[in-house]
C-alpha atoms as a PDB file:
ATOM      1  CA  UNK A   1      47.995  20.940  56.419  1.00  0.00           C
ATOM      2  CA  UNK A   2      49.596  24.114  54.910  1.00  0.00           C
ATOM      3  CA  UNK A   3      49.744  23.135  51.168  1.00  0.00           C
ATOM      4  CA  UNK A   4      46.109  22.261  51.683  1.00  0.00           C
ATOM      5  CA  UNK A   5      45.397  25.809  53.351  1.00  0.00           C
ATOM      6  CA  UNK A   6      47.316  27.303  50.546  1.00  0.00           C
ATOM      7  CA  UNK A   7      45.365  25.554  47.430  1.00  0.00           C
ATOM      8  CA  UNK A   8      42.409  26.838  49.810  1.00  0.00           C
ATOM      9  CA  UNK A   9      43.542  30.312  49.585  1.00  0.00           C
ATOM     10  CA  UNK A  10      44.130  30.207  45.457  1.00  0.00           C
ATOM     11  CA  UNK A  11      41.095  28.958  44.800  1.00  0.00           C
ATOM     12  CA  UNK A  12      39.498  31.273  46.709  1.00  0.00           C
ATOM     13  CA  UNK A  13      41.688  34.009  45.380  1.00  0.00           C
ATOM     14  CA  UNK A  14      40.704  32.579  41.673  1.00  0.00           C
ATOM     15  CA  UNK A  15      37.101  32.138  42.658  1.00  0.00           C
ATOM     16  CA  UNK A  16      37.117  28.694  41.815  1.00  0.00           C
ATOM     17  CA  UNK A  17      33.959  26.724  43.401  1.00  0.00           C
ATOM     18  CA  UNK A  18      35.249  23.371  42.530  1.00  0.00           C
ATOM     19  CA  UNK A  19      39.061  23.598  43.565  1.00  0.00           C
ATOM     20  CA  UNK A  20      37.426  24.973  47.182  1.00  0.00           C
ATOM     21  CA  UNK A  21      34.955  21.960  47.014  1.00  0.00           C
ATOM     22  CA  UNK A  22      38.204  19.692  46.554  1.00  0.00           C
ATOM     23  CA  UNK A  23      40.236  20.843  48.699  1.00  0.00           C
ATOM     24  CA  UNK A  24      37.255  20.872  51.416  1.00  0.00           C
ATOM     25  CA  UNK A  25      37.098  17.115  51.051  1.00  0.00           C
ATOM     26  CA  UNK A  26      40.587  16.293  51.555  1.00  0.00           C
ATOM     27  CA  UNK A  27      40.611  18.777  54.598  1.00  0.00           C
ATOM     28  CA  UNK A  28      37.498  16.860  55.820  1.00  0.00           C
ATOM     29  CA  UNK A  29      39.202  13.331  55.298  1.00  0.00           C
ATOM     30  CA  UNK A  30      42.053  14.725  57.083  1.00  0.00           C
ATOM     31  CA  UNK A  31      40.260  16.024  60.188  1.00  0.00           C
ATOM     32  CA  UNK A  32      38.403  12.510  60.197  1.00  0.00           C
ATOM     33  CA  UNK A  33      41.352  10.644  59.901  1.00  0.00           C
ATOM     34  CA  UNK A  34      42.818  12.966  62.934  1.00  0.00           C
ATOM     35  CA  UNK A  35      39.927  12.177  64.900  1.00  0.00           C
ATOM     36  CA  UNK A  36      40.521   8.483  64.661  1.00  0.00           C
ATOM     37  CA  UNK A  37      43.968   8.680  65.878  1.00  0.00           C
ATOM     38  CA  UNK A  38      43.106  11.313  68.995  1.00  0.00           C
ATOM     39  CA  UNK A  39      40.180   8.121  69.812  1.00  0.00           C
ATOM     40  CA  UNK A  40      43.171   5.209  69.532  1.00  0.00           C
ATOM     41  CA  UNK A  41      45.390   7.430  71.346  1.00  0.00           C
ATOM     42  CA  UNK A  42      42.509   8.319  73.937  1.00  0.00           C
ATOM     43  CA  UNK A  43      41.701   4.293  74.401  1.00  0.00           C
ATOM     44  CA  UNK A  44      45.934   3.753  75.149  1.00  0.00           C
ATOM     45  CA  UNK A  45      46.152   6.037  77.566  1.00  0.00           C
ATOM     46  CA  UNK A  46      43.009   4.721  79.477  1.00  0.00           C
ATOM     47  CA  UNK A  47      44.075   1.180  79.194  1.00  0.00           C
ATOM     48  CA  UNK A  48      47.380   1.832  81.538  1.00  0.00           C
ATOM     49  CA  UNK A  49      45.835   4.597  83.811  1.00  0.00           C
ATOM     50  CA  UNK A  50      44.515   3.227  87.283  1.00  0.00           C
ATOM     51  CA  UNK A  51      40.333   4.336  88.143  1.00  0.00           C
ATOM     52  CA  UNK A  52      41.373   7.223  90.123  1.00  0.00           C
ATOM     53  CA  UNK A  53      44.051   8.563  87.095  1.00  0.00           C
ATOM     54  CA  UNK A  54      40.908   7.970  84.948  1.00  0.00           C
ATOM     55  CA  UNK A  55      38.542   9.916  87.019  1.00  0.00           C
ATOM     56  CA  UNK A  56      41.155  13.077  86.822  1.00  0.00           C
ATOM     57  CA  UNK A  57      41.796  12.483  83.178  1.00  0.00           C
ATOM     58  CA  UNK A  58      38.262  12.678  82.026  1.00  0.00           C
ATOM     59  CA  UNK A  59      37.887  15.629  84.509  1.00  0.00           C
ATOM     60  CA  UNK A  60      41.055  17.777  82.775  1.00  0.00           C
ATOM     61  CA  UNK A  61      39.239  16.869  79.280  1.00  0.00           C
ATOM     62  CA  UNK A  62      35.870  18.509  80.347  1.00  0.00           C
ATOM     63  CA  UNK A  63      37.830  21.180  81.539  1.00  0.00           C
ATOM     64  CA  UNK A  64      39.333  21.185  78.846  1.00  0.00           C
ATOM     65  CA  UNK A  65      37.131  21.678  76.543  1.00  0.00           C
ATOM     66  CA  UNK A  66      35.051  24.471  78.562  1.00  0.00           C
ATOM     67  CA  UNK A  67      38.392  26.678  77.990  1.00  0.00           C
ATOM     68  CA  UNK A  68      38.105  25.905  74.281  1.00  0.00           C
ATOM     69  CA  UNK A  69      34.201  26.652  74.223  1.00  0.00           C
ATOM     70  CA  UNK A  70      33.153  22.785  73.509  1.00  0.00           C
ATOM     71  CA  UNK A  71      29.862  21.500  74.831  1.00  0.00           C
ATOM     72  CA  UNK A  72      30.649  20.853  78.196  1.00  0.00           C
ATOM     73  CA  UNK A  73      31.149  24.792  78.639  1.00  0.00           C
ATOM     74  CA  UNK A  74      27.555  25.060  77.854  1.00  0.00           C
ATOM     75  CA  UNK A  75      26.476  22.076  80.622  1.00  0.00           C
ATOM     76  CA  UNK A  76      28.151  23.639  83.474  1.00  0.00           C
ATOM     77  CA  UNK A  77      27.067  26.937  83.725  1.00  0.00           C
ATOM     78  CA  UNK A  78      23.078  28.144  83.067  1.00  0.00           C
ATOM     79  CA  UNK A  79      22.606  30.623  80.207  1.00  0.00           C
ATOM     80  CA  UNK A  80      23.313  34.058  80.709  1.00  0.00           C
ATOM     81  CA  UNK A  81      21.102  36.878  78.854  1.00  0.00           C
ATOM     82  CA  UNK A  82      22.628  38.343  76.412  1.00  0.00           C
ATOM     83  CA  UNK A  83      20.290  41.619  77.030  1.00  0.00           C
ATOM     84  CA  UNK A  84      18.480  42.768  80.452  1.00  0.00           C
ATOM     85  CA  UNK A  85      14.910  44.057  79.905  1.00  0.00           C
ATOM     86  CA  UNK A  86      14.127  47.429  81.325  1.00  0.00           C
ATOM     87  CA  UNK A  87      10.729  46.871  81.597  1.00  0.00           C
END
């Protein structure tokens, strides 16, 4: 949340190890508690969509999250090299 991201910033600002520890726990408890939701949410929607809705929905999630770099980017396309050798 913002008030969180701004105690994050003073106590960074002030240096303060255990106000950033703090507030890094409540942001963690938050996230967690947001991925619970997205999994309810996730189970809804699945429960009313027919097999073939299904099939496309978990299709736009992979693609999904290969736009937003997750870990099906890296199962779809082999590794590229970062650096060609001249040898």
């Amino acid at each position: 949340s913002e008030a969180l991201r701004k105690q994050m910033g003073e106590a960074r600002k002030n240096y303060n190890k255990d106000a950033m520890k703090e507030v890094m726990a409540k942001m963690r408890k938050l996230r967690e508690g947001q991925g619970k939701a997205q999994g309810q949410l996730r189970e809804q929607i699945m429960g009313t969509l027919t097999d073939e809705q299904k099939k496309l929905f978990e299709k736009m999630n992979r693609r999904r999250g290969r736009m937003r770099g997750g870990a099906d980017m890296f199962r779809s396309r082999p590794a590229k090299p970062l650096v060609r050798c001249k040898c």
